[in-house]
N, C-alpha and C. Protein backbone atom coordinates (compact mmCIF):
# COMPACT_ATOMS: atom_id res chain seq x y z
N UNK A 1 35.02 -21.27 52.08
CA UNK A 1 33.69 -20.71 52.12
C UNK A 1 33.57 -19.84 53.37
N UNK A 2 32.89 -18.43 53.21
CA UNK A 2 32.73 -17.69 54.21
C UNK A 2 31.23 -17.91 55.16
N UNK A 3 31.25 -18.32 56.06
CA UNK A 3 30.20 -18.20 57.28
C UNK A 3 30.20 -17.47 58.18
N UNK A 4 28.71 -16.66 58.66
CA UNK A 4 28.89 -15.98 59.78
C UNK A 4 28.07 -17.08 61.00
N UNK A 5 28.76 -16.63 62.19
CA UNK A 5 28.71 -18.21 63.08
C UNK A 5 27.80 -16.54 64.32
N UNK A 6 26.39 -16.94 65.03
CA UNK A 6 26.15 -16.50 65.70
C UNK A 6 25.88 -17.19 67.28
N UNK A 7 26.56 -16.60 68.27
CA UNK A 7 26.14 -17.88 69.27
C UNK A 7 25.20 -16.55 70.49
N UNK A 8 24.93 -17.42 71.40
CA UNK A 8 23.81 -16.94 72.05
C UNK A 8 23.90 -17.57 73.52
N UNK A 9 23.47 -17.04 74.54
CA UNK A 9 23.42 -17.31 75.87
C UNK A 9 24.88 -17.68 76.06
N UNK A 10 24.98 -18.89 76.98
CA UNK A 10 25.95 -18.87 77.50
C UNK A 10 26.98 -19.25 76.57
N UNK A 11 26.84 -20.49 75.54
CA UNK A 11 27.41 -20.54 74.54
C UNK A 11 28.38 -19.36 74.31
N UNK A 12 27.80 -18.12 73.94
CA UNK A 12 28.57 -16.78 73.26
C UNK A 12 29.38 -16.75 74.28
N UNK A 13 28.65 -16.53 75.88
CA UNK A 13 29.92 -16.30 76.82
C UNK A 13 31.29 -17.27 77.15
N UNK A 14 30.79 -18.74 76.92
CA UNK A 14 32.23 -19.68 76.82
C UNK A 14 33.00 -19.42 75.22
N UNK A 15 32.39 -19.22 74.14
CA UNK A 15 33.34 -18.74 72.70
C UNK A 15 33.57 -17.34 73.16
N UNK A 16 33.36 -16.74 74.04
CA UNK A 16 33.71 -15.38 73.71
C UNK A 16 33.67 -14.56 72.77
N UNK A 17 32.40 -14.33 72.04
CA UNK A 17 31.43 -13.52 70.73
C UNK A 17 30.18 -14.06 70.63
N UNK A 18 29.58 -12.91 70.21
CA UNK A 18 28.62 -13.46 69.79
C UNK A 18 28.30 -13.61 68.59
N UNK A 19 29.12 -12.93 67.75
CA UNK A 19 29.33 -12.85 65.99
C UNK A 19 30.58 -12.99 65.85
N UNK A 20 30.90 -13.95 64.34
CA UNK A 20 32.18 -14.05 64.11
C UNK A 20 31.64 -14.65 62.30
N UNK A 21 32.73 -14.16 61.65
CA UNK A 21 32.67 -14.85 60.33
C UNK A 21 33.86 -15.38 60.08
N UNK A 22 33.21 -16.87 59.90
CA UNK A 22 34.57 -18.11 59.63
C UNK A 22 34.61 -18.65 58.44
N UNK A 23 35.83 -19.05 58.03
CA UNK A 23 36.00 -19.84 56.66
C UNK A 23 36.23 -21.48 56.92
N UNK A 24 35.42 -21.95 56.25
CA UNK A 24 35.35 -23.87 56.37
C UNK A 24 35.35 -24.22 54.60
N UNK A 25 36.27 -25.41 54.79
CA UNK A 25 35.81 -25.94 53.78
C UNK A 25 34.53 -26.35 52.45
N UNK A 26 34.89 -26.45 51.48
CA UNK A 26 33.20 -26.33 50.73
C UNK A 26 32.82 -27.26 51.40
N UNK A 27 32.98 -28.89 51.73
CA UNK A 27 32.08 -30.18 51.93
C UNK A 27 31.75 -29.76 53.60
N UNK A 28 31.95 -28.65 54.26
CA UNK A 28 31.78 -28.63 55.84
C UNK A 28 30.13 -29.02 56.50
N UNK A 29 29.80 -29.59 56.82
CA UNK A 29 28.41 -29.28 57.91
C UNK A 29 29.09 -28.74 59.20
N UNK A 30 27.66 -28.42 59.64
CA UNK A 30 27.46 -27.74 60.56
C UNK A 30 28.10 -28.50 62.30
N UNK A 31 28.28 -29.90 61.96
CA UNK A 31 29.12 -30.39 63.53
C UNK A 31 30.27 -29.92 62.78
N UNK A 32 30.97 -30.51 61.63
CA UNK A 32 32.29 -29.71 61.57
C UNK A 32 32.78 -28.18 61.91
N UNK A 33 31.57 -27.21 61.42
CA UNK A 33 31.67 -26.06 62.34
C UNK A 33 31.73 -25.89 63.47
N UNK A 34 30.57 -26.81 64.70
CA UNK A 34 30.79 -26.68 65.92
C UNK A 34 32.29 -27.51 66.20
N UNK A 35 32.81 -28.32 65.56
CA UNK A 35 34.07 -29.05 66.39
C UNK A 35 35.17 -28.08 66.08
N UNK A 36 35.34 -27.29 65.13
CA UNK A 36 36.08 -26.08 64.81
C UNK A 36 36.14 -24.79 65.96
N UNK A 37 34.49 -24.38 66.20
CA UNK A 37 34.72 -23.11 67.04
C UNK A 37 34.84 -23.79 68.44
N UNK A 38 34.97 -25.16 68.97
CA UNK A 38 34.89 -25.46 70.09
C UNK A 38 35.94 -26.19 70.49
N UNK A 39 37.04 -26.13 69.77
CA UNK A 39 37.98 -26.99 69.66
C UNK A 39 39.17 -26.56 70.85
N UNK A 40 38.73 -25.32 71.70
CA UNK A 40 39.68 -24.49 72.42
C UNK A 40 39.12 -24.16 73.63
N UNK A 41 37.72 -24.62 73.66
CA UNK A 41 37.06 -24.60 74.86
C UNK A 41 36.46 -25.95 75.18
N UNK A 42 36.77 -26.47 75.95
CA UNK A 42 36.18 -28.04 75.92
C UNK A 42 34.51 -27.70 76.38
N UNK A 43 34.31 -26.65 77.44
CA UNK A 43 33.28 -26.79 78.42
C UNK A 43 32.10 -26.44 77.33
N UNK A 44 32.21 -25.79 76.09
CA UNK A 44 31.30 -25.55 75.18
C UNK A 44 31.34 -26.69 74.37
N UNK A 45 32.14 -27.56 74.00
CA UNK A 45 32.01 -28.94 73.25
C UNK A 45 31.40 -29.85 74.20
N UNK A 46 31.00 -29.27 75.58
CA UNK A 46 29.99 -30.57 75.88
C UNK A 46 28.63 -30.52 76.16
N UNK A 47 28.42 -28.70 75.29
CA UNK A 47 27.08 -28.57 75.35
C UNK A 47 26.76 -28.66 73.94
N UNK A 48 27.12 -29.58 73.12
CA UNK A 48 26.79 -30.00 71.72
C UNK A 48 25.02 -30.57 72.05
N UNK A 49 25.10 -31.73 73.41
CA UNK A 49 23.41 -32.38 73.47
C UNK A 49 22.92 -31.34 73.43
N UNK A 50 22.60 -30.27 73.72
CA UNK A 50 21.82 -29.31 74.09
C UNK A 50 21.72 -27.75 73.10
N UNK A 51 22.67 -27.90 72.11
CA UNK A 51 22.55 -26.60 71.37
C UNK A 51 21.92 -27.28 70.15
N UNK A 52 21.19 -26.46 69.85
CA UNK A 52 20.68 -26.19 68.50
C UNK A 52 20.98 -25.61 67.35
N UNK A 53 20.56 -26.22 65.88
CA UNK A 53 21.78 -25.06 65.30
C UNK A 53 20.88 -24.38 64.05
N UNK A 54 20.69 -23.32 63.52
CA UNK A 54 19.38 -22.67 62.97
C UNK A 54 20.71 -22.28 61.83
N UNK A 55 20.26 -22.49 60.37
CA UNK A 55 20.69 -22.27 59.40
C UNK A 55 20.08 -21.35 58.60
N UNK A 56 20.12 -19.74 58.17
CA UNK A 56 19.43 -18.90 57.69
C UNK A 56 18.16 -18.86 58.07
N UNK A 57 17.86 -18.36 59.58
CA UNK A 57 16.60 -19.04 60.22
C UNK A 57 15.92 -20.29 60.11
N UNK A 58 16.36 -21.47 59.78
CA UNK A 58 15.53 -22.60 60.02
C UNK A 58 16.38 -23.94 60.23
N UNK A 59 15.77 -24.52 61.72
CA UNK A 59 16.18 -25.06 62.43
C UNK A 59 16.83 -26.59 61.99
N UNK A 60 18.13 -27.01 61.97
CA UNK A 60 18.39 -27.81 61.06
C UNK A 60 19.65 -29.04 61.62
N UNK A 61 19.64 -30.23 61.72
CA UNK A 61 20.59 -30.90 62.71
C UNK A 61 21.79 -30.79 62.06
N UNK A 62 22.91 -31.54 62.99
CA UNK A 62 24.40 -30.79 62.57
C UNK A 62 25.03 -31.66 61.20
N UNK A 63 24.27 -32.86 60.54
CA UNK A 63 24.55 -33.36 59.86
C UNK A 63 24.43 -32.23 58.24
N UNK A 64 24.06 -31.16 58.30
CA UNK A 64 23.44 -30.04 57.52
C UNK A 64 24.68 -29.82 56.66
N UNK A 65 24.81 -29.70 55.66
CA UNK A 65 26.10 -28.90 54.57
C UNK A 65 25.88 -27.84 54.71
N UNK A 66 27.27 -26.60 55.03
CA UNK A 66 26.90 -25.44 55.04
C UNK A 66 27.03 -25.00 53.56
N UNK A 67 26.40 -23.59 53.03
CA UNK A 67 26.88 -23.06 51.72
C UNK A 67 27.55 -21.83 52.29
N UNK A 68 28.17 -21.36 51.02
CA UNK A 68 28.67 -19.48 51.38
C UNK A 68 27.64 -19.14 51.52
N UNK A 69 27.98 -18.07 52.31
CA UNK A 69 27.42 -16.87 52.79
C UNK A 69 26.60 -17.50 54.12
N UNK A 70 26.30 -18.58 54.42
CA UNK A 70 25.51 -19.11 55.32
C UNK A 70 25.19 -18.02 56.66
């Protein structure tokens, strides 16, 4: 499944982008996405307490199933 992943503040500056479109599995939520794009930067996997994660504009916890095109 194709996702576009947008990050913001400092977040973007530890992933280095601020846009990226990723492919995850169909059954993925949204922590499986964050443990994916953060899997290479530790210092952004330990701002998981503190990020939020907004699914086609609306605000949604990481337990969330993503769909295509998300």
């Amino acid at each position: 499944m194709a996702l576009r992943v947008l990050a913001f503040a400092r977040l973007r500056e530890l992933l280095g982008f601020a846009e990226r479109d990723v492919d995850v599995a169909p059954d993925a939520t949204l922590d499986d996405v964050w443990t994916a794009l953060t899997a290479g930067s530790p210092e952004a996997g330990r701002m998981r307490p503190s990020t939020r994660f907004a699914r086609n504009g609306v605000v949604v916890d990481g337990a969330a199933r993503v769909a295509d095109g998300d």
